[in-house]
Protein backbone atom coordinates (compact mmCIF):
# COMPACT_ATOMS: atom_id res chain seq x y z
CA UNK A 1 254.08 116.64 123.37
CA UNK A 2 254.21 119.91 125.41
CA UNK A 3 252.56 122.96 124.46
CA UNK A 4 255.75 124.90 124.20
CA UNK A 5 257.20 122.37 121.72
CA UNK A 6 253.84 122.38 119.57
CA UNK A 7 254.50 126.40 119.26
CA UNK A 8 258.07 126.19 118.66
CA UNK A 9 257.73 123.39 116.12
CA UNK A 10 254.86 125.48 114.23
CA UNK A 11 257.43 128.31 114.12
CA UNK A 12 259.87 126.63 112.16
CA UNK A 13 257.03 125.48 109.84
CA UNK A 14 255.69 128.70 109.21
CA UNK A 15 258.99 129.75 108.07
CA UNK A 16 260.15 129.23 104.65
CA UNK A 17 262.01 126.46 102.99
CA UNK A 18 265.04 128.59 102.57
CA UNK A 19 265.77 129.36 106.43
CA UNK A 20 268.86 128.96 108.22
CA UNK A 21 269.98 127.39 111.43
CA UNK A 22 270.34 131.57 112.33
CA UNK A 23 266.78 132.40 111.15
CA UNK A 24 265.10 129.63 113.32
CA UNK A 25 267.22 130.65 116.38
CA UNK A 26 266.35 134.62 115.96
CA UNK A 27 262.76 133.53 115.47
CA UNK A 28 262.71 131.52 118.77
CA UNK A 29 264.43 134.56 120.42
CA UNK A 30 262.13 136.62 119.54
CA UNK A 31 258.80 134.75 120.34
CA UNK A 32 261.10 134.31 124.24
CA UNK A 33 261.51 137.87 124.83
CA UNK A 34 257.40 137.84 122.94
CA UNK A 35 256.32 135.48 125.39
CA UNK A 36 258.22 137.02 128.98
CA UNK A 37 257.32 140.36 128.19
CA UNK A 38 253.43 138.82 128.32
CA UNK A 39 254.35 137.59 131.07
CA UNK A 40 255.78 140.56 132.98
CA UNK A 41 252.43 142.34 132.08
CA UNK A 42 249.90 139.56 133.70
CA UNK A 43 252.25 139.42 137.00
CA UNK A 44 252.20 143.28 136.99
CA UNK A 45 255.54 143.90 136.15
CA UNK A 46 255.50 146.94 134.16
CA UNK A 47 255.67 151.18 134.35
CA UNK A 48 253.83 153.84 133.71
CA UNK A 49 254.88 156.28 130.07
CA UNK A 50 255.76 158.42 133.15
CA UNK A 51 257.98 156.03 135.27
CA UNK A 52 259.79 155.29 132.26
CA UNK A 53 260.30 158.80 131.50
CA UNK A 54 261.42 159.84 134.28
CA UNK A 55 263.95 156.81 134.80
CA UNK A 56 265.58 157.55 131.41
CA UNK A 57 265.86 161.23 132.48
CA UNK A 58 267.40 159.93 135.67
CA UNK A 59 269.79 157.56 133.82
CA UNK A 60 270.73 160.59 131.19
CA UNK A 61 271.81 162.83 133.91
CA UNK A 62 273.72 160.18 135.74
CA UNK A 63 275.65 159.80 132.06
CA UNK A 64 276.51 163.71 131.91
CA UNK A 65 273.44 164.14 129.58
């Protein structure tokens, strides 16, 4: 069995008797968006406090802001 499905499977374990079909899926979206963000930070893909700053101060004057 694959690593991934040993995690996921342990998820829905974890969680208690009671969960729903919804539960399990925001669970598994969460530990996705968990698991790329990880991975955007060991291939370098990430900014600065400052870069992001200054991007939402670009984006807020672009909206009238």
């Amino acid at each position: 069995m694959s690593q991934e499905k040993n995690e996921v499977l342990e998820l829905i374990h974890r969680l208690p008797d009671t969960a729903t079909t919804m539960d399990i899926m925001e669970e598994l979206y969460f530990k996705q968006q968990v698991d790329q963000g990880l991975q955007d930070v060991a291939e370098g893909r990430v900014l600065t406090h400052q870069e992001l700053k200054n991007r939402i101060a670009q984006w807020r004057k672009s909206a009238g802001r």
